[in-house]
N, C-alpha and C. Protein backbone atom coordinates (compact mmCIF):
# COMPACT_ATOMS: atom_id res chain seq x y z
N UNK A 1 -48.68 -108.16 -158.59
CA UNK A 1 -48.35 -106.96 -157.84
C UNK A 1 -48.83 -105.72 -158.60
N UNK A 2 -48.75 -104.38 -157.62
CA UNK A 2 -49.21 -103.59 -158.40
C UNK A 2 -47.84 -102.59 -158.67
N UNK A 3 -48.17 -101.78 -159.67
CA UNK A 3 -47.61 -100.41 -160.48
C UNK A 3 -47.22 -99.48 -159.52
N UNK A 4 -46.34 -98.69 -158.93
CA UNK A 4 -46.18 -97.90 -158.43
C UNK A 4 -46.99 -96.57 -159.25
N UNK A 5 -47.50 -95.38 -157.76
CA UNK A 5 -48.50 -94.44 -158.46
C UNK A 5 -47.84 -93.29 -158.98
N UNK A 6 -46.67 -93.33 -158.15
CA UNK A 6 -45.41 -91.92 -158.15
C UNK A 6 -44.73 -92.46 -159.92
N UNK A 7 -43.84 -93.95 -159.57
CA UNK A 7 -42.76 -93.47 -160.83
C UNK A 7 -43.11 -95.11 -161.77
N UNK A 8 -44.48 -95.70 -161.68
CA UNK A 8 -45.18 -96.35 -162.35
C UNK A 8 -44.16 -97.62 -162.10
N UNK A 9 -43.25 -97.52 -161.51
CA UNK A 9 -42.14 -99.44 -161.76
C UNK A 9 -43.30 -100.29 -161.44
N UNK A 10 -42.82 -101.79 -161.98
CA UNK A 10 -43.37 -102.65 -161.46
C UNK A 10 -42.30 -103.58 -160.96
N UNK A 11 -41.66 -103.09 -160.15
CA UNK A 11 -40.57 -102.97 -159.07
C UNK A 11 -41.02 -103.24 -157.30
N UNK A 12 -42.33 -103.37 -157.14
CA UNK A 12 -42.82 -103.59 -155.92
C UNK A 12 -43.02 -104.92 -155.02
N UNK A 13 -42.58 -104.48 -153.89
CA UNK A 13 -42.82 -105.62 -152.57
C UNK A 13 -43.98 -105.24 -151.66
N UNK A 14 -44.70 -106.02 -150.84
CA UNK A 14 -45.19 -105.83 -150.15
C UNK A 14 -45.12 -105.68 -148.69
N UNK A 15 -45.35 -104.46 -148.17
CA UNK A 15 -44.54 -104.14 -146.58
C UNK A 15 -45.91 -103.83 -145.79
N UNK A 16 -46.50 -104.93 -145.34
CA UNK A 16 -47.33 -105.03 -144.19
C UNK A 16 -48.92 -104.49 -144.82
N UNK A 17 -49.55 -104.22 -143.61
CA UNK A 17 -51.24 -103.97 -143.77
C UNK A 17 -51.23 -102.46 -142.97
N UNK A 18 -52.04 -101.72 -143.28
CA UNK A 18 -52.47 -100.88 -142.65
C UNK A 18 -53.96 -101.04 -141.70
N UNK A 19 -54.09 -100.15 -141.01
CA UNK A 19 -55.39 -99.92 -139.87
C UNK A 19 -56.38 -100.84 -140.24
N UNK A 20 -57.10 -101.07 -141.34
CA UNK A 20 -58.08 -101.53 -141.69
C UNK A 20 -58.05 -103.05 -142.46
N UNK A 21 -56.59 -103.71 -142.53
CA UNK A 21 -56.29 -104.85 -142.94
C UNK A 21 -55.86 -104.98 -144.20
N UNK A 22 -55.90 -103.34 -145.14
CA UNK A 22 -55.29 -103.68 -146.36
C UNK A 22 -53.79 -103.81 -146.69
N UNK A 23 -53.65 -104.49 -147.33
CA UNK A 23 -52.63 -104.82 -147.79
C UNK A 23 -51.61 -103.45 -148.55
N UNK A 24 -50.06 -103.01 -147.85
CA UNK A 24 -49.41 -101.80 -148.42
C UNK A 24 -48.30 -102.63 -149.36
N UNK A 25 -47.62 -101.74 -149.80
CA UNK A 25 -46.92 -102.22 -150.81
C UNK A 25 -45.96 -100.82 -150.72
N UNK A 26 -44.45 -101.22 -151.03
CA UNK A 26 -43.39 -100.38 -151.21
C UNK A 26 -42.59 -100.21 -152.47
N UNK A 27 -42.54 -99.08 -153.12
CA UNK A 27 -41.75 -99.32 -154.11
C UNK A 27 -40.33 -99.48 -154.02
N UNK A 28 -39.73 -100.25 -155.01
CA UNK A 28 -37.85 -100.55 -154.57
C UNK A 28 -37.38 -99.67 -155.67
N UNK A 29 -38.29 -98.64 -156.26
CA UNK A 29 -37.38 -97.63 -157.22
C UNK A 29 -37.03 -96.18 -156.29
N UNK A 30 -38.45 -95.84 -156.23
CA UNK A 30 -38.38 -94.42 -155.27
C UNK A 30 -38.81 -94.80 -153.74
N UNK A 31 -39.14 -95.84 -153.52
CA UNK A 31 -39.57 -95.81 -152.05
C UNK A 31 -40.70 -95.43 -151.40
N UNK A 32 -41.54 -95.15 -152.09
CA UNK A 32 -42.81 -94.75 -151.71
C UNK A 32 -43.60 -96.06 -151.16
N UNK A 33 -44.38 -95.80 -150.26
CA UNK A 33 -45.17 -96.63 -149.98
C UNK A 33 -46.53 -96.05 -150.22
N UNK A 34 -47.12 -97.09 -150.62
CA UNK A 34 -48.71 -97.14 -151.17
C UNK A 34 -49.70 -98.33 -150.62
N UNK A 35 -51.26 -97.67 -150.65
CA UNK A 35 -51.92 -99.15 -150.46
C UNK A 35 -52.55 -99.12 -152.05
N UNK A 36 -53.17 -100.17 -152.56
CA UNK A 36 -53.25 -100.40 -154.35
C UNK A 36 -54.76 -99.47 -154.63
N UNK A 37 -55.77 -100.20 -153.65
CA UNK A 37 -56.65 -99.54 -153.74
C UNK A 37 -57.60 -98.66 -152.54
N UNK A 38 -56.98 -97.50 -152.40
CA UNK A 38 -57.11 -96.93 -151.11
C UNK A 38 -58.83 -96.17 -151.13
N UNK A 39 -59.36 -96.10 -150.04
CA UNK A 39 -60.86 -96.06 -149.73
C UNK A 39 -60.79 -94.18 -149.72
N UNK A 40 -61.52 -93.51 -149.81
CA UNK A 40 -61.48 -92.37 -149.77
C UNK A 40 -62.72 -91.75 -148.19
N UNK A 41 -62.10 -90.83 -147.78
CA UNK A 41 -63.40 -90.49 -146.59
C UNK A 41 -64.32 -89.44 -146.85
């Protein structure tokens, strides 16, 4: 799993895919949700 980007835990689950099939991930410290390696436009 990965590191949260906000408060760095490695405290994370994974909560579904976004638009493009990647894989998101939630943190269980602060709650943030993140994708690990997000594409830039």
């Amino acid at each position: 799993m990965s590191a949260c980007p906000s408060c760095t835990s490695s405290q994370t689950v994974k909560n579904g895919h976004i638009h493009n099939g990647k894989q998101r991930f939630k943190c269980q410290q602060c709650g943030r949700q993140f994708v690990e390696h997000p594409t830039k436009k």
